[in-house]
C-alpha atoms as a PDB file:
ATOM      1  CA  UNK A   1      78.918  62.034 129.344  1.00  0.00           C
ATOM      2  CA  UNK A   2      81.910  61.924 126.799  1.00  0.00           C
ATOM      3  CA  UNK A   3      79.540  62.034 124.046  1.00  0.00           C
ATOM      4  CA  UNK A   4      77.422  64.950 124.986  1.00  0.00           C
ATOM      5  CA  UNK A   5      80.168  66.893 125.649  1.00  0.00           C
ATOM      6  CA  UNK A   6      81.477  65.983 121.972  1.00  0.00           C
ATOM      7  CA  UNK A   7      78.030  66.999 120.833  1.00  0.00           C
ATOM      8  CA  UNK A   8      77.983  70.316 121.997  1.00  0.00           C
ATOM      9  CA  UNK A   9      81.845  70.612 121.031  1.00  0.00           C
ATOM     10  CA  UNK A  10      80.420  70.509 117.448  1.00  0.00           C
ATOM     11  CA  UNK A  11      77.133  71.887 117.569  1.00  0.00           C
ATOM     12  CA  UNK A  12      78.340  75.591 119.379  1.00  0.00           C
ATOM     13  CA  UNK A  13      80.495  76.375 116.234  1.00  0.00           C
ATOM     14  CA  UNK A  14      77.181  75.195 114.174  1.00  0.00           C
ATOM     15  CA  UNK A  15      74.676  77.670 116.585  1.00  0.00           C
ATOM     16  CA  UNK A  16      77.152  80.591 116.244  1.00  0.00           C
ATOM     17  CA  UNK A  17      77.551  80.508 112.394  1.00  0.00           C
ATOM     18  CA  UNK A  18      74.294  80.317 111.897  1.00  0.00           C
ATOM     19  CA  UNK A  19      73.244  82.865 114.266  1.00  0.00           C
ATOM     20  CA  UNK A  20      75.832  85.790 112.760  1.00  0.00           C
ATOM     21  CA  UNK A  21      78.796  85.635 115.482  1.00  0.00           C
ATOM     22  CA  UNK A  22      81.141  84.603 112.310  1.00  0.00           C
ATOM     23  CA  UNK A  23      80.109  87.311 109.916  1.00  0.00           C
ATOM     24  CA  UNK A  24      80.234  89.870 112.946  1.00  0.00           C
ATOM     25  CA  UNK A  25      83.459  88.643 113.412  1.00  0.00           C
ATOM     26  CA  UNK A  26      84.603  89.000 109.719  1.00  0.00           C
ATOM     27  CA  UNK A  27      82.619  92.340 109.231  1.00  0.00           C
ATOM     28  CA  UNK A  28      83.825  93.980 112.582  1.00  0.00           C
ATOM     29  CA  UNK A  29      87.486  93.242 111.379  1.00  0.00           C
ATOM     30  CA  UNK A  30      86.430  94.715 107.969  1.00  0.00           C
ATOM     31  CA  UNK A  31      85.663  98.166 109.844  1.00  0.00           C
ATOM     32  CA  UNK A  32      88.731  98.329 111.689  1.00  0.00           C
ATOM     33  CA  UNK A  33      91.015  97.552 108.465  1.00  0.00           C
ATOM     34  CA  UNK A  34      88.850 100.010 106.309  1.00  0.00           C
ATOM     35  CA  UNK A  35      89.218 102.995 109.509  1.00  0.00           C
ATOM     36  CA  UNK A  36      92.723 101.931 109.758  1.00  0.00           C
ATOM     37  CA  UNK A  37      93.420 103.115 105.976  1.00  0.00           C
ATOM     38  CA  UNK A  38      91.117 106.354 106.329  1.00  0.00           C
ATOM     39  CA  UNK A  39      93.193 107.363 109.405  1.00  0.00           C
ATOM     40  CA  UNK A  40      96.530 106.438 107.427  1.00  0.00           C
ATOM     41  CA  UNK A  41      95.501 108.714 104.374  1.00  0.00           C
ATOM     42  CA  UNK A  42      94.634 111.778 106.729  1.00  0.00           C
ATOM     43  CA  UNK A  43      97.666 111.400 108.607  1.00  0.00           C
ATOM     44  CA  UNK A  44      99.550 111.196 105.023  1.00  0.00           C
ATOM     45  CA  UNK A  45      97.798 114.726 104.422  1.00  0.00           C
ATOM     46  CA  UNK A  46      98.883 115.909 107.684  1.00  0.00           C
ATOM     47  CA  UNK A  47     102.166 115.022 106.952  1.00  0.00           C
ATOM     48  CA  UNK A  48     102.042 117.090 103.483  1.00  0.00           C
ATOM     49  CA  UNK A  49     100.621 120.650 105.217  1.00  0.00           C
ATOM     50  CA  UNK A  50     103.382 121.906 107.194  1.00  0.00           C
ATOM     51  CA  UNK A  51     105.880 121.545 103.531  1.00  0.00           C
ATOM     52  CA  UNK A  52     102.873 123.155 101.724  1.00  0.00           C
ATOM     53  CA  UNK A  53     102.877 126.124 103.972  1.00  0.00           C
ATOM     54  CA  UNK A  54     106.501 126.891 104.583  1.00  0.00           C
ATOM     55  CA  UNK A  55     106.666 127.254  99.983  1.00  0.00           C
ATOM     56  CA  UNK A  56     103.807 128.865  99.936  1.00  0.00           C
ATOM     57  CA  UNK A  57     104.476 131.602 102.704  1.00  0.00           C
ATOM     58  CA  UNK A  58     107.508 131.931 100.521  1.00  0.00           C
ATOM     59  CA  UNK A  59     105.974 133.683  97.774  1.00  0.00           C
ATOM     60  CA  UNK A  60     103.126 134.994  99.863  1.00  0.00           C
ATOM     61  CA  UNK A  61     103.844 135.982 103.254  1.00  0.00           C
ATOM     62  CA  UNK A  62     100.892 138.887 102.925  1.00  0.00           C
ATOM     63  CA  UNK A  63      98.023 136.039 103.288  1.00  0.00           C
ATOM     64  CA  UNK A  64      99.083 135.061 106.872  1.00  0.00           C
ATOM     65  CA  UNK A  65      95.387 134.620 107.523  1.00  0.00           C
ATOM     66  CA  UNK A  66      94.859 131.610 104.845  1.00  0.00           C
ATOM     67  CA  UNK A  67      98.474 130.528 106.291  1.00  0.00           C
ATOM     68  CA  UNK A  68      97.479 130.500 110.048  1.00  0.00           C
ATOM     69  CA  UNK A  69      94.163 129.133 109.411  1.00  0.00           C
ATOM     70  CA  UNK A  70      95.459 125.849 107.342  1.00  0.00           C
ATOM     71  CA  UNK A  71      98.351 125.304 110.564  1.00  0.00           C
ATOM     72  CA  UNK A  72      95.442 125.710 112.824  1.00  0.00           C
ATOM     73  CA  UNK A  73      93.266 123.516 111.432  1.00  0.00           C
ATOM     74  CA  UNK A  74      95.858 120.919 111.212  1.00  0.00           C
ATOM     75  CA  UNK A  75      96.808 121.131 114.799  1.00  0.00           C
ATOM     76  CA  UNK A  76      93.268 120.533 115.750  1.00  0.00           C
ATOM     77  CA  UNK A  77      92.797 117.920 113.299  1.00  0.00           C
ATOM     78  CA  UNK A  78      95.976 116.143 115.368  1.00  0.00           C
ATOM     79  CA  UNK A  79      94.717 117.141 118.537  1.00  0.00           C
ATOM     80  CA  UNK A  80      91.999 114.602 118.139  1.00  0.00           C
ATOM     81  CA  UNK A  81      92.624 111.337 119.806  1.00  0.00           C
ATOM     82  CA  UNK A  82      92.333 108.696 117.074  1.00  0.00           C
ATOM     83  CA  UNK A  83      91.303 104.565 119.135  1.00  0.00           C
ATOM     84  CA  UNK A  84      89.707 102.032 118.474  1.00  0.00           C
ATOM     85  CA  UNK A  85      87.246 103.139 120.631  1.00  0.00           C
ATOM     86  CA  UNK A  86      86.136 105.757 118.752  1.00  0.00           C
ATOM     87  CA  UNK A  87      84.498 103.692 116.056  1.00  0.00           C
ATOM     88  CA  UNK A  88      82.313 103.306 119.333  1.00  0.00           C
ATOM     89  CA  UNK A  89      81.828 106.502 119.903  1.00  0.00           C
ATOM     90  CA  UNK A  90      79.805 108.865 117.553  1.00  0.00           C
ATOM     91  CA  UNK A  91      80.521 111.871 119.496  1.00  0.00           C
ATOM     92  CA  UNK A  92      84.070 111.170 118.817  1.00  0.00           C
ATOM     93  CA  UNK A  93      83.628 110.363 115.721  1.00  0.00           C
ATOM     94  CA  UNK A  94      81.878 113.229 114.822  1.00  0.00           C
ATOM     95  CA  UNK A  95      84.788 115.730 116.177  1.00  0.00           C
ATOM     96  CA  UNK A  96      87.244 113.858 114.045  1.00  0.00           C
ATOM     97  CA  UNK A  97      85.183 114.100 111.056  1.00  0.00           C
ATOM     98  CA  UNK A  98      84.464 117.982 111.781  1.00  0.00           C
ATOM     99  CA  UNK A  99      88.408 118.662 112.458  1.00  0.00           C
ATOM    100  CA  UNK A 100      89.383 117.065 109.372  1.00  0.00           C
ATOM    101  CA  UNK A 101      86.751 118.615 107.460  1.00  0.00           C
ATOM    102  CA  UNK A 102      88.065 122.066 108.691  1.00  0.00           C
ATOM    103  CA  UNK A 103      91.608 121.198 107.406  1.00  0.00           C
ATOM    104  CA  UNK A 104      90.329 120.217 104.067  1.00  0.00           C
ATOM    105  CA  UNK A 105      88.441 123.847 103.934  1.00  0.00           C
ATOM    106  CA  UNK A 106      91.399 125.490 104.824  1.00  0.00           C
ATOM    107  CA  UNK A 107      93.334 124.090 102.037  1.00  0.00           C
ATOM    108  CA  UNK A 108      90.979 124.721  99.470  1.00  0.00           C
ATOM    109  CA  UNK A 109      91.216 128.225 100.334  1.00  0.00           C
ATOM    110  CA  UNK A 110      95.367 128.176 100.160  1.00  0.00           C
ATOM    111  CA  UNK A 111      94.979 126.683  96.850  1.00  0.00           C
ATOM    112  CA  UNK A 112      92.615 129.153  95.466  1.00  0.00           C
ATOM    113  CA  UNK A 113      94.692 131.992  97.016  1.00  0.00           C
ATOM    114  CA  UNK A 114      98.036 130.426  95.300  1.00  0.00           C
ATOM    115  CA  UNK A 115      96.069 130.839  92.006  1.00  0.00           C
ATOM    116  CA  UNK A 116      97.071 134.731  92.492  1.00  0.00           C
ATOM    117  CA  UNK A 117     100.863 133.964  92.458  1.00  0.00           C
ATOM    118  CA  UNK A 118     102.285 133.059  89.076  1.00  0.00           C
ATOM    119  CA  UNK A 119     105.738 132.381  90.627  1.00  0.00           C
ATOM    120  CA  UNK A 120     104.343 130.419  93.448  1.00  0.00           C
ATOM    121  CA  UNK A 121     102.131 128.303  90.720  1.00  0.00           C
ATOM    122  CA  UNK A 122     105.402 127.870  88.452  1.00  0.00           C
ATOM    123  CA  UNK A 123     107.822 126.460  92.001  1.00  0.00           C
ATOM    124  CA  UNK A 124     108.815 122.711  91.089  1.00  0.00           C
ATOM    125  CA  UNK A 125     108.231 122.315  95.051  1.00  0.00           C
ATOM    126  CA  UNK A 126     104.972 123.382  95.199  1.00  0.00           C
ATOM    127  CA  UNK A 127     103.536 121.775  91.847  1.00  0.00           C
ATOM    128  CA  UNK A 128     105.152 118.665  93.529  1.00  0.00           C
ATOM    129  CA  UNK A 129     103.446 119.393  96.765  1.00  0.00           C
ATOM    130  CA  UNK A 130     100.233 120.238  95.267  1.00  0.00           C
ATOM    131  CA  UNK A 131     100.188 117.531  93.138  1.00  0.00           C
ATOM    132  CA  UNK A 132     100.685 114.914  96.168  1.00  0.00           C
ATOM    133  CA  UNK A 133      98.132 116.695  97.846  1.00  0.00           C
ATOM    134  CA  UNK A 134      95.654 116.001  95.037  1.00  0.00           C
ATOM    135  CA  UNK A 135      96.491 112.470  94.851  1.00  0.00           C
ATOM    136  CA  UNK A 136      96.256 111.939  99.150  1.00  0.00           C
ATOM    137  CA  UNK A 137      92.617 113.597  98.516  1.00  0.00           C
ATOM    138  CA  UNK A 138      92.092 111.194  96.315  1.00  0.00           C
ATOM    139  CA  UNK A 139      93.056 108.056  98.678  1.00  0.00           C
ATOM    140  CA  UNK A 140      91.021 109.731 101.163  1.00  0.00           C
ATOM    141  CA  UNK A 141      87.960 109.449  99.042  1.00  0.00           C
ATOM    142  CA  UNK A 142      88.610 106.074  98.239  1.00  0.00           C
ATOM    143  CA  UNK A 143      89.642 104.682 101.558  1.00  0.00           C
ATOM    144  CA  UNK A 144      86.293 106.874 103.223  1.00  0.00           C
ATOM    145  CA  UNK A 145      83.779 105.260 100.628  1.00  0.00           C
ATOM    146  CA  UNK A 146      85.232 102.107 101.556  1.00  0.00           C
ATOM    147  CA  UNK A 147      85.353 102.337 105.431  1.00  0.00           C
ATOM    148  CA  UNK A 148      81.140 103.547 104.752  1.00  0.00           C
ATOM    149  CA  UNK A 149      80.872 100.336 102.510  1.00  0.00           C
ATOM    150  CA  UNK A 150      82.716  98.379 105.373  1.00  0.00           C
ATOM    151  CA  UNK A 151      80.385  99.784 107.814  1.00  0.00           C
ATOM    152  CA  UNK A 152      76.914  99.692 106.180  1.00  0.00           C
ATOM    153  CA  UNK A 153      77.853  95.852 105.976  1.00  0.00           C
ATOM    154  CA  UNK A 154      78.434  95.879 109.518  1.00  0.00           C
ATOM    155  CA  UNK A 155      75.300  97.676 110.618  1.00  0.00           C
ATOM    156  CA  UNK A 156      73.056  95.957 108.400  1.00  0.00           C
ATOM    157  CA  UNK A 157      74.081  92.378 110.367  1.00  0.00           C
ATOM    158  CA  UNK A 158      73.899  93.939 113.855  1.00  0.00           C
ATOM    159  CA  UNK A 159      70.207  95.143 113.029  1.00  0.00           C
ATOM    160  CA  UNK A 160      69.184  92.326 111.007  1.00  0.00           C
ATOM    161  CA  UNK A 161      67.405  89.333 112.678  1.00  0.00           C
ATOM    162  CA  UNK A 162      68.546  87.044 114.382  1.00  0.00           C
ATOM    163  CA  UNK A 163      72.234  88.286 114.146  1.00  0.00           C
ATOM    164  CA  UNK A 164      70.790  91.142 115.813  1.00  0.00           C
ATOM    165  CA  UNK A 165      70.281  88.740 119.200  1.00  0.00           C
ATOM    166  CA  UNK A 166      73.924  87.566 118.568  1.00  0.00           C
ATOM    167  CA  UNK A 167      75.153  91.519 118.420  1.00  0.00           C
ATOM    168  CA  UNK A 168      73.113  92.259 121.462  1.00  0.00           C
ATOM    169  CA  UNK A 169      74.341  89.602 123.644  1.00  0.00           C
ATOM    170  CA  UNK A 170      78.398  89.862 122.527  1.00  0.00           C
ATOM    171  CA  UNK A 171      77.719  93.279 122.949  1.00  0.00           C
ATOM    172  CA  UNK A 172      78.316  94.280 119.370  1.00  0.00           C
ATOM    173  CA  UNK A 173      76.794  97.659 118.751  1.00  0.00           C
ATOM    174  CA  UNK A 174      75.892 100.209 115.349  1.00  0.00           C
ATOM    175  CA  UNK A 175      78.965 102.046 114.580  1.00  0.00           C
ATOM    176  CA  UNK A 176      79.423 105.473 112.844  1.00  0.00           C
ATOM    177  CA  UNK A 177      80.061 106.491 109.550  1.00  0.00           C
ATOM    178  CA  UNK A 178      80.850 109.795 107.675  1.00  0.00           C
ATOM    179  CA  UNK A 179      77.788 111.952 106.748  1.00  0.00           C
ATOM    180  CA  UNK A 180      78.400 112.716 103.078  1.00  0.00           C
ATOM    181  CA  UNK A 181      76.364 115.295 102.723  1.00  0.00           C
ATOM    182  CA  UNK A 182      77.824 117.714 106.389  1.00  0.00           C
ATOM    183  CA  UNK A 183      81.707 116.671 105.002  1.00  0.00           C
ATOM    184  CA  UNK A 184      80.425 118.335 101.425  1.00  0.00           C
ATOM    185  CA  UNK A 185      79.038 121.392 102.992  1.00  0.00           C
ATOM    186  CA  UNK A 186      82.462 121.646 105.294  1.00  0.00           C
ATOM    187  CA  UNK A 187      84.559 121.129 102.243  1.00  0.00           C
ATOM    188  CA  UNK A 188      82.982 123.615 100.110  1.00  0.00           C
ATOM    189  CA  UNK A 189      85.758 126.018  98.570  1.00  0.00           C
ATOM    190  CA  UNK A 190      85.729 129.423 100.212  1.00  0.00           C
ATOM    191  CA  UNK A 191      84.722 132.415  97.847  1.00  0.00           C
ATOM    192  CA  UNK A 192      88.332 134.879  97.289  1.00  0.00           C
ATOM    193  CA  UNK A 193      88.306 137.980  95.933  1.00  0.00           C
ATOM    194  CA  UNK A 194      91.867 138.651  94.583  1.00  0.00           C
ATOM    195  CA  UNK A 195      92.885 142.111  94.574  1.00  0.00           C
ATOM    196  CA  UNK A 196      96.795 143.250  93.232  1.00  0.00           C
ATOM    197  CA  UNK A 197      99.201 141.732  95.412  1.00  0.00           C
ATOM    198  CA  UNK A 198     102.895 142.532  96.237  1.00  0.00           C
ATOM    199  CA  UNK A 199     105.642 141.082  93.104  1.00  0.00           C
ATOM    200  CA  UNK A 200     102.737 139.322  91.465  1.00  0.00           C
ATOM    201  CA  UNK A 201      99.876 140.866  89.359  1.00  0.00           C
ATOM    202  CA  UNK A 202      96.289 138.656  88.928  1.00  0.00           C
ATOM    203  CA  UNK A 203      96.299 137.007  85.537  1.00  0.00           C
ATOM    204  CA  UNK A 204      93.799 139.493  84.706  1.00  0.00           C
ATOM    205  CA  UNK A 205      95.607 142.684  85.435  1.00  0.00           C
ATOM    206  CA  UNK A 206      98.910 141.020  83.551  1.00  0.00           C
ATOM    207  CA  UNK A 207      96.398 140.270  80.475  1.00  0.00           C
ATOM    208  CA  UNK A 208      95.306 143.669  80.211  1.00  0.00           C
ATOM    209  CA  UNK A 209      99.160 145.398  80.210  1.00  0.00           C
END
């Protein structure tokens, strides 16, 4: 009885590598480290927004719209409860992808409207701020491509055969990833029309004085 006991001891680790448990295992931790860094870099953008706004209502208190519509979009970016179980959830998932898709619009548009303040533009604060912003956008795209790597990996091994019977019976399921193509259309930079503004002139107007 000892030895079939010690048989099965070693041939269980032996069934579940070679059926997929290990590399759902390894991949499933994969997701959660490469989420974990895409929900650090948003929050590090969050974190940036309320700074941004206070320098640039400064200079430009007239565009409360752009102003309100950034803090807005940032409070319902925050608003959306960020588990583990929403790497579960694609409904979830979706409405945190959509909120911080909103936020990024929003700042594109308080960037392009800065663009009509030369004293704003020439702040030490703000080129700080702006250029911290650029580089968080940047770890955002880097940390999202590799959370969609990290998760295409994943996928793959809970559709594939026979890992697929493993996934279905630990209950390991597909999980979601961003839609490259809806977060493009979101971010797309809103269209301004600049007209003369209080203390500043457009670069245009000041070029033709």
């Amino acid at each position: 009885m000892r030895k079939i006991w010690l048989a099965l001891t070693m041939l269980v680790p032996l069934l579940l590598a070679g059926c997929g448990y290990n590399t759902l295992q390894t991949e499933d931790e994969q997701v959660k480290a490469s989420w974990a860094e895409v929900v650090n870099q948003y929050q590090r953008r969050a974190d940036l927004v309320p700074n941004l706004v206070s320098t640039v209502k400064g200079y430009a208190q007239q565009e409360r719209e752009v102003l309100t519509q950034v803090t807005e979009a940032r409070a319902r970016a925050g608003s959306v409860q960020v588990t583990p179980a929403m790497l579960d959830d694609p409904q979830a998932f979706a409405r945190f992808q959509a909120a911080q898709g909103q936020l990024t619009s929003s700042l594109s548009r308080l960037l392009i409207v800065s663009e009509n303040y030369p004293q704003l533009k020439s702040d030490a604060n703000f080129r700080d701020l702006q250029a911290q912003l650029e580089g968080t956008e940047n770890r955002i795209t880097v940390a999202r491509n590799r959370y969609i790597q990290a998760v295409q990996a994943y996928n793959t091994t809970v559709r594939s055969f026979p890992s697929n019977l493993t996934a279905r019976a630990f209950g390991y399921k597909e999980k979601p990833s961003f839609s490259v193509a809806n977060e493009t259309e979101i971010a797309k930079p809103p269209r301004v029309e600049f007209g003369t503004t209080p203390g500043a002139q457009p670069a245009s107007a000041a070029s033709s004085n």
